[in-house]
C-alpha atoms as a PDB file:
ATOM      1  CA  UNK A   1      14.043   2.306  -4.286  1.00  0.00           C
ATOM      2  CA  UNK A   2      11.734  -0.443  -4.076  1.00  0.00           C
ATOM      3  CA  UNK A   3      12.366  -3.618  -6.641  1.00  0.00           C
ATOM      4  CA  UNK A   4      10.283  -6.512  -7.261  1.00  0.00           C
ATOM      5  CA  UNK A   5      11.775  -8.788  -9.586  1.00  0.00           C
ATOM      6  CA  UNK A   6       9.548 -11.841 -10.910  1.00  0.00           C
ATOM      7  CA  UNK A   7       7.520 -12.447  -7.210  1.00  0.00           C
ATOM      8  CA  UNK A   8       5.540 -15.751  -7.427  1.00  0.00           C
ATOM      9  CA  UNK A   9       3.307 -17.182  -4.624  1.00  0.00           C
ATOM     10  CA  UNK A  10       1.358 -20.141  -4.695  1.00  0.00           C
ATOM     11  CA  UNK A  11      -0.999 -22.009  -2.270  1.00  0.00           C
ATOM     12  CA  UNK A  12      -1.306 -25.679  -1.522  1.00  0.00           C
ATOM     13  CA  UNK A  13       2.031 -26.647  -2.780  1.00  0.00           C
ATOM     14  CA  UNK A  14       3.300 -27.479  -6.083  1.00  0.00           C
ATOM     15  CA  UNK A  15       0.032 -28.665  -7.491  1.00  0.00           C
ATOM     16  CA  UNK A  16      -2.287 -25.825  -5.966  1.00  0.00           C
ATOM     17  CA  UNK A  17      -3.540 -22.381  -6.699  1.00  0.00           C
ATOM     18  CA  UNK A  18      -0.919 -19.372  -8.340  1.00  0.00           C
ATOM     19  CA  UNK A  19      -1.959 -16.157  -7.100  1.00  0.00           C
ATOM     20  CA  UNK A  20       1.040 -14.319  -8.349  1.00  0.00           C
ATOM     21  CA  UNK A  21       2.994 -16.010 -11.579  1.00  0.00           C
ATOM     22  CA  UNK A  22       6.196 -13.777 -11.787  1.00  0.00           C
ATOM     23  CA  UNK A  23       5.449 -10.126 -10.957  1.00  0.00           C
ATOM     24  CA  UNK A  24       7.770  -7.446 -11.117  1.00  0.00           C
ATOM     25  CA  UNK A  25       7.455  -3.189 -10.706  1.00  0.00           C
ATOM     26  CA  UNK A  26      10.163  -1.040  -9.712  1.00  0.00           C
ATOM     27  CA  UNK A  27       9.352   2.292  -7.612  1.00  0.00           C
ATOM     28  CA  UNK A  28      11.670   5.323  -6.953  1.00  0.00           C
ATOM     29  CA  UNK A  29      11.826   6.994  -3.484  1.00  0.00           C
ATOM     30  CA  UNK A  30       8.758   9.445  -3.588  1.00  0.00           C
ATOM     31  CA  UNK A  31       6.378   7.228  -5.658  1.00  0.00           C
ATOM     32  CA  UNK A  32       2.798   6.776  -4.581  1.00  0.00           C
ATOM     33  CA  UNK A  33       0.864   4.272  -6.468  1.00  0.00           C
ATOM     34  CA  UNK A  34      -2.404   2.306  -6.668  1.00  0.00           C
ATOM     35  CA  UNK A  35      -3.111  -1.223  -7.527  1.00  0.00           C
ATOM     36  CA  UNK A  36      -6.340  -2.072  -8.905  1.00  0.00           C
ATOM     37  CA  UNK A  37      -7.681  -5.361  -9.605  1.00  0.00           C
ATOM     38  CA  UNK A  38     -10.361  -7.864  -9.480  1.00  0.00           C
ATOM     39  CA  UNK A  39     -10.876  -9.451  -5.732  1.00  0.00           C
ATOM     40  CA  UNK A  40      -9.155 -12.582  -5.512  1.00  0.00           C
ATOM     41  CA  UNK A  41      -6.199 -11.693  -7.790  1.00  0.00           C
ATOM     42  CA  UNK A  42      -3.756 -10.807  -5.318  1.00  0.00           C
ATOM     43  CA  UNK A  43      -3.466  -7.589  -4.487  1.00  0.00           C
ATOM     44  CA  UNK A  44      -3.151  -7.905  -0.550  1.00  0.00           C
ATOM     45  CA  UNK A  45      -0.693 -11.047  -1.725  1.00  0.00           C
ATOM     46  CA  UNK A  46       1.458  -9.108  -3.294  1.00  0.00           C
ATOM     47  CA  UNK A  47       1.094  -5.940  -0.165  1.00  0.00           C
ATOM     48  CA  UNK A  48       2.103  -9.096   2.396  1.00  0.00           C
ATOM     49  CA  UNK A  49       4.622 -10.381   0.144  1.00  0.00           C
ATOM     50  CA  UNK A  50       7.062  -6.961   0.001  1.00  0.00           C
ATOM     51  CA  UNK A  51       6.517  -6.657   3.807  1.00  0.00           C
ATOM     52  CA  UNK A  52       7.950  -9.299   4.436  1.00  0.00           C
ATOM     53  CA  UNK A  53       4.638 -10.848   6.393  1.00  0.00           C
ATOM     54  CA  UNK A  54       5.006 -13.498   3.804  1.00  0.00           C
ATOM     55  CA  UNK A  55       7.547 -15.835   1.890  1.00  0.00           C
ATOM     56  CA  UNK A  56       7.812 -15.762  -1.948  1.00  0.00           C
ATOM     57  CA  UNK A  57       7.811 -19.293  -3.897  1.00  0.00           C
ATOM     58  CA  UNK A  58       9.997 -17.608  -6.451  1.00  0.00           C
ATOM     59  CA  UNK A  59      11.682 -14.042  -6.858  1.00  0.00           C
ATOM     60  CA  UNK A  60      12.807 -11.287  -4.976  1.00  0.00           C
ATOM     61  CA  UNK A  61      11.745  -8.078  -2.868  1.00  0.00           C
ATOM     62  CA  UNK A  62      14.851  -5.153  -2.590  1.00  0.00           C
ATOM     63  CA  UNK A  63      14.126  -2.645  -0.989  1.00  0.00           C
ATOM     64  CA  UNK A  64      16.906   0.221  -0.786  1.00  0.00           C
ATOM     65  CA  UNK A  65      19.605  -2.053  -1.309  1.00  0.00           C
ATOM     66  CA  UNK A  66      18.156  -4.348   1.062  1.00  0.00           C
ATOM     67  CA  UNK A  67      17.305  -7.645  -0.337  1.00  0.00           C
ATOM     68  CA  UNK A  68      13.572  -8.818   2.075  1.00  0.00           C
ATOM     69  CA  UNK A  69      13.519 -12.414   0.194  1.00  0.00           C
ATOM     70  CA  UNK A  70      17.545 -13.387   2.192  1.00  0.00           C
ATOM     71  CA  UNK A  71      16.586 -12.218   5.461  1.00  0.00           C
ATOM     72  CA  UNK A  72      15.750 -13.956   8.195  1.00  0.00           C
ATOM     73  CA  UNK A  73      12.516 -13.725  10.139  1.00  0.00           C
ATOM     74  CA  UNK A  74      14.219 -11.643  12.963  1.00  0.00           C
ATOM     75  CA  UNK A  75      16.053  -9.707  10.560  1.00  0.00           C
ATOM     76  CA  UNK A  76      12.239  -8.954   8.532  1.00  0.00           C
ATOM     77  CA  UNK A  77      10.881  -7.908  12.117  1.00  0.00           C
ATOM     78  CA  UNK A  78      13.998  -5.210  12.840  1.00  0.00           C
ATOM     79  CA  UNK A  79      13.853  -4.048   9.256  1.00  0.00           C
ATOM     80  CA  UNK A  80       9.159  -3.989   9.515  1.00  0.00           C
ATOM     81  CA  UNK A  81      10.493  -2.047  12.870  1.00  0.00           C
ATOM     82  CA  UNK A  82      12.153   0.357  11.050  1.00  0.00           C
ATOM     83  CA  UNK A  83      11.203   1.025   7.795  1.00  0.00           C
ATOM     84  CA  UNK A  84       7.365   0.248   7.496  1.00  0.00           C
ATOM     85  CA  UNK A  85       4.276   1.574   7.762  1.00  0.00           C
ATOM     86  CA  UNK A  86       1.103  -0.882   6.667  1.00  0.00           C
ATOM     87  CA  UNK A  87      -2.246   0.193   7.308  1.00  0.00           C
ATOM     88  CA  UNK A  88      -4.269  -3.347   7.533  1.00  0.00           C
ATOM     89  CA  UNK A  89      -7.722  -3.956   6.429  1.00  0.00           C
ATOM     90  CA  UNK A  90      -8.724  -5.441   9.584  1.00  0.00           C
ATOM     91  CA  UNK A  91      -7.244  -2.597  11.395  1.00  0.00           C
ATOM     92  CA  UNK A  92      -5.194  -4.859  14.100  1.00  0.00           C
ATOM     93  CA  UNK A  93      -5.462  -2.035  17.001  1.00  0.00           C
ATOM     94  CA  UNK A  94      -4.668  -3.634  20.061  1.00  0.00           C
ATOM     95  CA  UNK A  95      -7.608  -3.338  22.563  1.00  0.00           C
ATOM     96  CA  UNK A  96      -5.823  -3.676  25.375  1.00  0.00           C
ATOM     97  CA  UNK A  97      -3.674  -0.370  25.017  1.00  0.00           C
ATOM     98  CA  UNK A  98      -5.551   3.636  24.531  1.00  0.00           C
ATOM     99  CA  UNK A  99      -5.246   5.283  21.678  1.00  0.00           C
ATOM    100  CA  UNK A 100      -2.441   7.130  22.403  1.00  0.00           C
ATOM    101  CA  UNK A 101      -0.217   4.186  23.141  1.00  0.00           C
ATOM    102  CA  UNK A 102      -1.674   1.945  20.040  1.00  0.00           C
ATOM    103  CA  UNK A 103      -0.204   4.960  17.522  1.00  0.00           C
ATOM    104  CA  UNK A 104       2.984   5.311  19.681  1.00  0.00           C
ATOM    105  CA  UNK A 105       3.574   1.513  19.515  1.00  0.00           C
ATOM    106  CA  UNK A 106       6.301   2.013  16.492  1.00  0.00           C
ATOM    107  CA  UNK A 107       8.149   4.829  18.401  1.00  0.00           C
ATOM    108  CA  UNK A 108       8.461   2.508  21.402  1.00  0.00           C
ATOM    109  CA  UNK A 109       9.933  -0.278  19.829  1.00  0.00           C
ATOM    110  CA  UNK A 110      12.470   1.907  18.028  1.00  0.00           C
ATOM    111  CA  UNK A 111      13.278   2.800  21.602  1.00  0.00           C
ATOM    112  CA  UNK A 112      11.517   6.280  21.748  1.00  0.00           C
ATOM    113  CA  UNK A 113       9.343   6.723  24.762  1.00  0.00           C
ATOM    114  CA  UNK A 114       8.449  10.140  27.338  1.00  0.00           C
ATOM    115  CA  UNK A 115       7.013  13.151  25.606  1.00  0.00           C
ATOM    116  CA  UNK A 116       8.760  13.119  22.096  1.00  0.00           C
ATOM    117  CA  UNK A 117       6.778   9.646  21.867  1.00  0.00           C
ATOM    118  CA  UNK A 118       3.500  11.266  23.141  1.00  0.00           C
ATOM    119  CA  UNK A 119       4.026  14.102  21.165  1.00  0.00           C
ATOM    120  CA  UNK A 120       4.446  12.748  17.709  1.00  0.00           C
ATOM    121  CA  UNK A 121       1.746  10.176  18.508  1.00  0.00           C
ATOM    122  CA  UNK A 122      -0.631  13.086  20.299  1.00  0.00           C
ATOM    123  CA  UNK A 123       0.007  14.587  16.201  1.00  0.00           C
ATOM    124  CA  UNK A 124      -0.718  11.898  14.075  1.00  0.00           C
ATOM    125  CA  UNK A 125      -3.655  11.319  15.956  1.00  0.00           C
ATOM    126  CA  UNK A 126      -5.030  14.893  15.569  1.00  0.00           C
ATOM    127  CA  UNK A 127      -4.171  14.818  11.724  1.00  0.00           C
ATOM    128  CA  UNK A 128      -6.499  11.703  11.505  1.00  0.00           C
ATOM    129  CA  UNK A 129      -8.960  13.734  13.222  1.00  0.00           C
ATOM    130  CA  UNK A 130      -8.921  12.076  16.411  1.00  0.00           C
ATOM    131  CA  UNK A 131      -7.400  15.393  18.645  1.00  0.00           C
ATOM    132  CA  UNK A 132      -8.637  14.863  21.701  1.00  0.00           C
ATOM    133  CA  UNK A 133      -9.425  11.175  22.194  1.00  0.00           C
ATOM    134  CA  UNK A 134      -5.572  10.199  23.161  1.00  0.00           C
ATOM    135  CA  UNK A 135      -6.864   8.237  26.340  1.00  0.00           C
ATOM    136  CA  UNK A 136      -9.727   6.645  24.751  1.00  0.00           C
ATOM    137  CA  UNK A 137      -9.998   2.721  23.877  1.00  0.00           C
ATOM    138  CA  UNK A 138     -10.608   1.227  20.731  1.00  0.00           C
ATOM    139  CA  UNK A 139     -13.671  -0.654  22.094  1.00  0.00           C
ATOM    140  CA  UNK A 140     -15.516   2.871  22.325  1.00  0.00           C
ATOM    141  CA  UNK A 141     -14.370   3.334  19.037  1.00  0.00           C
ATOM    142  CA  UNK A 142     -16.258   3.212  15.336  1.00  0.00           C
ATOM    143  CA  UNK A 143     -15.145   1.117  12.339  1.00  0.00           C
ATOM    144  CA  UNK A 144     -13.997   4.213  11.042  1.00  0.00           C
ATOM    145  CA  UNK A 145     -12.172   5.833  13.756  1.00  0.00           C
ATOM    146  CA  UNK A 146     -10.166   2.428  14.055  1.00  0.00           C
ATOM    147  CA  UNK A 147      -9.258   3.028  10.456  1.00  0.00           C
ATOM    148  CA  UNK A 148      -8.001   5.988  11.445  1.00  0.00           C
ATOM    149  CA  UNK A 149      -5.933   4.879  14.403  1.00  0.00           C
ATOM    150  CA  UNK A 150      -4.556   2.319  12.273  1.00  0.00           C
ATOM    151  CA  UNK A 151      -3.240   4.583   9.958  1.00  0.00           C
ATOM    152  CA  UNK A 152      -1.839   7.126  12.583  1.00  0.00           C
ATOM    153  CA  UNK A 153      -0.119   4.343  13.656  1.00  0.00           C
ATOM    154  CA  UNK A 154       1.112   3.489  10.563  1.00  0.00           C
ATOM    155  CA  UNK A 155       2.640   7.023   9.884  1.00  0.00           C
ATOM    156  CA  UNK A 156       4.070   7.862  13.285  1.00  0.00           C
ATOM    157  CA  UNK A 157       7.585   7.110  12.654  1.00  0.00           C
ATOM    158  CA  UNK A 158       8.137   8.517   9.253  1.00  0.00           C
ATOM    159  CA  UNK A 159       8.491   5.118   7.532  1.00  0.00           C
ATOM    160  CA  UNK A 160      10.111   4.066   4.211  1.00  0.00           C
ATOM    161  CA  UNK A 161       7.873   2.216   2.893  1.00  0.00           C
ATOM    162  CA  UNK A 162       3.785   2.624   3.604  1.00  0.00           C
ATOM    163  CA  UNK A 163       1.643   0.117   2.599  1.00  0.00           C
ATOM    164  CA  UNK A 164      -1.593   0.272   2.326  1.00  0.00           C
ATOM    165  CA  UNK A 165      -4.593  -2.439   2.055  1.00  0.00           C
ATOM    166  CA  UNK A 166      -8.081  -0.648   1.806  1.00  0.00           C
ATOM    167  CA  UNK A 167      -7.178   2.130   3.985  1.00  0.00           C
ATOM    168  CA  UNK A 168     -10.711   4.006   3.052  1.00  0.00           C
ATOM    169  CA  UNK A 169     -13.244   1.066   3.067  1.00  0.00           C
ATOM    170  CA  UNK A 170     -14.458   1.953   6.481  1.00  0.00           C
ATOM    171  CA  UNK A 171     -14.511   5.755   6.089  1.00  0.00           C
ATOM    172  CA  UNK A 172     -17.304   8.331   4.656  1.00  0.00           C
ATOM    173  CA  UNK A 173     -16.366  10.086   1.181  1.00  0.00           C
ATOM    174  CA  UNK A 174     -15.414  13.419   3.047  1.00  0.00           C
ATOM    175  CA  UNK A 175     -12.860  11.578   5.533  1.00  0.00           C
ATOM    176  CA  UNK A 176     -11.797   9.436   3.026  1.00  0.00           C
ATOM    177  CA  UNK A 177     -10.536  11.927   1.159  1.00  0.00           C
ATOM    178  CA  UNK A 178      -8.525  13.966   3.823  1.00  0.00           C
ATOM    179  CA  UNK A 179      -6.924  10.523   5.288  1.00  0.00           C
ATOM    180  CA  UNK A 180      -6.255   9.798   1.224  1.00  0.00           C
ATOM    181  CA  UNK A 181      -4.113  13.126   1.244  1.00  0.00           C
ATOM    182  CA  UNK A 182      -2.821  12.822   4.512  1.00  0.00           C
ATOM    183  CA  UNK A 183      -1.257   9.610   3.393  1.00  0.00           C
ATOM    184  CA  UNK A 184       0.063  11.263  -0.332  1.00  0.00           C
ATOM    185  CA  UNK A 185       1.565  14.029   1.620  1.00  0.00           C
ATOM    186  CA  UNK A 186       3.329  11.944   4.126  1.00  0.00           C
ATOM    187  CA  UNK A 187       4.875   9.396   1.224  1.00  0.00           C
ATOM    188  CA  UNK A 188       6.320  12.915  -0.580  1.00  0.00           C
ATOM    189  CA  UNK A 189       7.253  14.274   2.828  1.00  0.00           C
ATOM    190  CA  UNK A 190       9.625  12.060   3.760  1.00  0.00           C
ATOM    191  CA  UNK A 191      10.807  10.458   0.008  1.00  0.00           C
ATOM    192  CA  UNK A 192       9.164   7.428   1.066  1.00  0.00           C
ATOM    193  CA  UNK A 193       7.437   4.857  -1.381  1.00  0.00           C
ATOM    194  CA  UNK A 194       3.862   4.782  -0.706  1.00  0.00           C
ATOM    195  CA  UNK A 195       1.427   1.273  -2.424  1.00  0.00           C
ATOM    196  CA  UNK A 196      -2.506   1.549  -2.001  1.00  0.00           C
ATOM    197  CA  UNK A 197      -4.367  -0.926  -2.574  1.00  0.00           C
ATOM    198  CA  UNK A 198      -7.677  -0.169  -3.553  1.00  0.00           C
ATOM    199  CA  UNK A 199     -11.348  -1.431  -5.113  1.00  0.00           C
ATOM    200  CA  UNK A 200     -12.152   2.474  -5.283  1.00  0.00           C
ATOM    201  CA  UNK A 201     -11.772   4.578  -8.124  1.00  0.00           C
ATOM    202  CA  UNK A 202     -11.496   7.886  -6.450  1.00  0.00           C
ATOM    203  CA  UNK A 203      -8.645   6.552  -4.090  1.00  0.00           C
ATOM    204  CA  UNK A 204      -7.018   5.192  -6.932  1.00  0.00           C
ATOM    205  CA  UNK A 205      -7.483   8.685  -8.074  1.00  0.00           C
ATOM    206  CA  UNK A 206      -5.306   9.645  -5.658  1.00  0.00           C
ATOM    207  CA  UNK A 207      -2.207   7.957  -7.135  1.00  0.00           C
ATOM    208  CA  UNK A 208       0.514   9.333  -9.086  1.00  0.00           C
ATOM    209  CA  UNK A 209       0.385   5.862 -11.064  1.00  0.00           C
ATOM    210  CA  UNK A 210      -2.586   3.530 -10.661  1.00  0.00           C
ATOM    211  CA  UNK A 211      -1.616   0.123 -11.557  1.00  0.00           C
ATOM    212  CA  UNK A 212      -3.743  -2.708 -12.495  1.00  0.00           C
ATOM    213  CA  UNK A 213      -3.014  -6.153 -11.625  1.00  0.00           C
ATOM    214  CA  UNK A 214      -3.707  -9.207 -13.135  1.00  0.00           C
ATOM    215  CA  UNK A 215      -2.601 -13.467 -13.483  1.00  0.00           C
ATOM    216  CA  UNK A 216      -0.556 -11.997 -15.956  1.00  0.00           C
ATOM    217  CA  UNK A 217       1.389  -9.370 -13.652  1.00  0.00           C
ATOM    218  CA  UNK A 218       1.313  -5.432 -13.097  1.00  0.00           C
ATOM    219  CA  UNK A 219       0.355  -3.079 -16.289  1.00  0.00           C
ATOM    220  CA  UNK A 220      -0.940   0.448 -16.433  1.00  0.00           C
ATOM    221  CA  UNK A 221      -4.928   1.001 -15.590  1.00  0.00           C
ATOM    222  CA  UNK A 222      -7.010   2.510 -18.174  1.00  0.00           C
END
């Protein structure tokens, strides 16, 4: 159960910009949803924000019992360890490690290394359509294929909660769409709660919900 109960975040202190004024959704294990919204409004915000990447001026993040907001930055990087899976816009593979190792980076800081590491990491990378290319390096790599290592990465150890912040911008419509249900399927798979955020209509299509959100807070697309 994710809830978010009244989540503000400004910028430049008291007298600056609100980017979020008091948001609040609540998500059951299993949900998948899309936010929508004009660019500048928030949406990645609000993605950092229930991460735990960033602090809150006002409100609170819970996530299965756990309240985000009250923990401490060491206690936000065991629980990210643990129970998240974000797929970044700017894809943050690390150049300086294969493929291979890049998507098995969760399992080995849950302490999981050897072949049940290499294994789960050899499959997430063939589901993104990568099979093959375990030893490669992300320099040889496209835009797109980092997307996809990014969100191989993001999968490999069956997270709680998978974020997601343009996951598709870099991909063509065809790929797009399998990574799209890849994603859907692994959220359902493992009763996780899955967030996309999205400027596309057809990966907002995706969505069991699509949610649109605006200065006001969160309401229902039309």
């Amino acid at each position: 159960m994710l809830e978010i109960s009244d989540l503000s975040r400004r910028f430049g202190g008291p007298g600056g910009r609100t980017v979020l004024d008091h948001v609040s959704l609540g998500l059951a294990a299993g949900s998948y949803v899309a936010i929508v919204g004009e660019s500048g409004v928030g949406k990645s915000t609000l993605l950092n924000l229930v991460a735990g990447l960033d602090r809150p001026d006002g409100g609170r993040v819970v996530v299965d019992g756990i309240d985000l907001t009250a923990l401490d930055d060491e206690g936000l990087t065991r629980w990210r360890r643990d129970h998240l899976g974000f797929v970044f816009q700017a894809f943050h593979v690390l150049p300086h490690l294969d493929l291979l190792a890049n998507v098995a980076l969760p399992l080995w800081l849950q302490g999981r290394r050897g072949r049940d590491a290499d294994a789960a990491a050899a499959a997430m990378l063939d589901a993104v359509g990568l099979a093959g290319r375990e030893h490669g390096w992300p320099a040889e790599l496209s835009g797109g294929e980092l997307q996809r290592v990014a969100i191989a990465r993001a999968l490999v150890h069956r997270p709680r909660l998978v974020l997601a912040d343009e996951p598709t911008g870099n991909l063509d419509p065809a790929r797009a769409g399998s990574i799209l249900a890849l994603l859907r399927e692994r959220v359902r798979e493992v009763g996780a709660i899955g967030i996309l955020v999205t400027h596309s209509s057809e990966a907002a299509a995706t969505a069991d919900r699509v949610l649109m959100l605006r200065s006001t807070g969160l309401e229902p697309a039309s």
